[in-house]
Protein backbone atom coordinates (compact mmCIF):
# COMPACT_ATOMS: atom_id res chain seq x y z
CA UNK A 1 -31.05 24.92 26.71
CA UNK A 2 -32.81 23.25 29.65
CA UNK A 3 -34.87 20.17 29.52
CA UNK A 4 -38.43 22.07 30.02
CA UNK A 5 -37.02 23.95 26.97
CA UNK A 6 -36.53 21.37 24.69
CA UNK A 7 -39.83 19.55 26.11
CA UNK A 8 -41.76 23.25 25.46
CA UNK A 9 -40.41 23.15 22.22
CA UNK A 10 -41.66 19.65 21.45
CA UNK A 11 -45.34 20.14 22.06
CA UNK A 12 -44.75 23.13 18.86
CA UNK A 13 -42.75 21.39 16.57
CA UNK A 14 -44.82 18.05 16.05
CA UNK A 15 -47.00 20.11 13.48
CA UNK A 16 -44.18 19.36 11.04
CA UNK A 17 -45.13 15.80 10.44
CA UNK A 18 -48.88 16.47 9.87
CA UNK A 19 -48.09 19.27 7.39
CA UNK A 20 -44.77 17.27 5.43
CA UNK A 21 -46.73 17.12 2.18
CA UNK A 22 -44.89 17.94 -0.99
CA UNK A 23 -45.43 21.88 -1.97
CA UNK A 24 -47.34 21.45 -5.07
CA UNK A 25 -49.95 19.60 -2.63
CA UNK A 26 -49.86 21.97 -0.06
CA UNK A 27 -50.37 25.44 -2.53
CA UNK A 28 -54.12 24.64 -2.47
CA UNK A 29 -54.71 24.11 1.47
CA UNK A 30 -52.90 26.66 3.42
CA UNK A 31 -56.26 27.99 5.35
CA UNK A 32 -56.24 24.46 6.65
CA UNK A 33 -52.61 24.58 7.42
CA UNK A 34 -53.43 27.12 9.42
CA UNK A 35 -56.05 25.70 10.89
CA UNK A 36 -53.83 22.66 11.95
CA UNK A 37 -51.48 25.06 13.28
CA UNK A 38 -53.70 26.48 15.50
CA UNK A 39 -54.93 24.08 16.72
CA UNK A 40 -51.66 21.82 17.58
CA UNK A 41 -50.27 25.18 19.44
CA UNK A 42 -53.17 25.09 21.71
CA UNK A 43 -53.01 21.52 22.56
CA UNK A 44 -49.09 22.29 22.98
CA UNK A 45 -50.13 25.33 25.26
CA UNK A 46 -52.64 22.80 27.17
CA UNK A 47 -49.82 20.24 27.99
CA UNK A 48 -47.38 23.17 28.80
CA UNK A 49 -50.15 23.83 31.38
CA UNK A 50 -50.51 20.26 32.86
CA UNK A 51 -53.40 19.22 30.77
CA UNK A 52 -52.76 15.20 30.80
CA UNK A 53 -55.52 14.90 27.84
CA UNK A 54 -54.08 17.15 25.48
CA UNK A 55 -50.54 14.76 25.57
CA UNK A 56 -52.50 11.45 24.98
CA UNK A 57 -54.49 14.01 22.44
CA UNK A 58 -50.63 14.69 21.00
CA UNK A 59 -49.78 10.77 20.91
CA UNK A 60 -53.13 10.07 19.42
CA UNK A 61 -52.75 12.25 16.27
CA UNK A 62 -48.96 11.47 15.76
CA UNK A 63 -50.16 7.70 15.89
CA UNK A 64 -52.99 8.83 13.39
CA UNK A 65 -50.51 10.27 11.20
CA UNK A 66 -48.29 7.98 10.68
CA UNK A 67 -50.93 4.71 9.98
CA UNK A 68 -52.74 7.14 7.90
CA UNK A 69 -49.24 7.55 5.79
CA UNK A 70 -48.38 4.42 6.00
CA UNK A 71 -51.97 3.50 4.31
CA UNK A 72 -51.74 6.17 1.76
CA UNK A 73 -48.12 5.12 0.53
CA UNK A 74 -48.59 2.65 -2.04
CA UNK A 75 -51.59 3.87 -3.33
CA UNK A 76 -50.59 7.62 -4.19
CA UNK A 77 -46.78 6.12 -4.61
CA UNK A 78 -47.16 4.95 -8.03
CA UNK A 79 -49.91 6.74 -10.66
CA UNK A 80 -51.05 5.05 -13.56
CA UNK A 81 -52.44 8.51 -15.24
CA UNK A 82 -50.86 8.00 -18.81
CA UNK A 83 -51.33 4.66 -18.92
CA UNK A 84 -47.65 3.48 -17.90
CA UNK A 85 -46.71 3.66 -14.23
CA UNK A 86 -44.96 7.06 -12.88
CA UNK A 87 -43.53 7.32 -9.59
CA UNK A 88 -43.94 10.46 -7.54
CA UNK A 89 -40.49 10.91 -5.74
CA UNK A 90 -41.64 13.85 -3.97
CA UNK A 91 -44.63 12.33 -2.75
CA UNK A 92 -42.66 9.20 -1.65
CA UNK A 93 -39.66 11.43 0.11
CA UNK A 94 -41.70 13.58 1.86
CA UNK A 95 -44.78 10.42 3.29
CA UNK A 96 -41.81 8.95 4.34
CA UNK A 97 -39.58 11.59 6.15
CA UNK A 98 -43.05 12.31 7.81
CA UNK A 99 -43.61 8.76 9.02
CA UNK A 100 -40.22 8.61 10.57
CA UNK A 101 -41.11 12.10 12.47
CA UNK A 102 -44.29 10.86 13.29
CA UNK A 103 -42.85 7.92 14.82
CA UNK A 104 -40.06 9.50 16.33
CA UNK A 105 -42.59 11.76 18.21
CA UNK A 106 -44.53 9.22 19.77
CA UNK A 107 -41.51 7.68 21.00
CA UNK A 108 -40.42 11.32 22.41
CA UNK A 109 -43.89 12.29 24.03
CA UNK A 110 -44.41 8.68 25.48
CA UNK A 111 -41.05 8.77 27.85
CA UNK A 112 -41.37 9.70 30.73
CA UNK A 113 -39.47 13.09 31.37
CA UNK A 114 -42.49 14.53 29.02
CA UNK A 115 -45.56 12.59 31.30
CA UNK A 116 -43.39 14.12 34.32
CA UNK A 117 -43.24 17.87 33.05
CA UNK A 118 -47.31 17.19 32.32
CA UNK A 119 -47.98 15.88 34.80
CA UNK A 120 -49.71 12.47 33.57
């Protein structure tokens, strides 16, 4: 698999991140799911085809993503809702796998092979 390849692929598979939400939460919102996807495939097909705004457009909501996370962690971490504290492992595993993936993509869209195949 060449470079372009793996760079091509990139651009497709940073949905992941914005959509790692535990199942139960995500059974009520898959027309915006959807939605998302659409719309991160078109930015992907924009930077495919030079666009240098749709990559800082990429970095911006990966970068969005993660603070928002990181925000929403403690709060949503821990629920009081019976009076004594529960933690939500699910919620915790999956914020966090999807902060590191967040992360790692802005480090991986910010080098410079990907500004290069843009053209940025």
């Amino acid at each position: 698999m060449g470079s372009s390849t793996i760079i091509r692929a990139l651009f497709f598979f940073q949905i992941i991140p914005l959509i790692l939400y535990p199942p139960s939460t995500l059974a009520g919102g898959l027309a915006i799911i959807a939605v998302a996807a659409v719309a991160v495939a078109a930015l992907g097909v924009m930077a495919i085809r030079g666009r240098a705004w749709a990559l800082t457009m990429s970095i911006f909501i990966q970068g969005f993503n993660a603070i928002i996370r990181i925000m929403m962690f403690f709060s949503h971490a821990v629920s009081m809702s019976t009076g004594t504290p529960v933690t939500d492992w699910p919620y915790i595993i999956f914020s966090l796998a999807s902060i590191a993936l967040s992360i790692w993509f802005l480090y991986r869209l910010d080098r410079t092979d990907v500004r290069l195949f843009v053209g940025a």
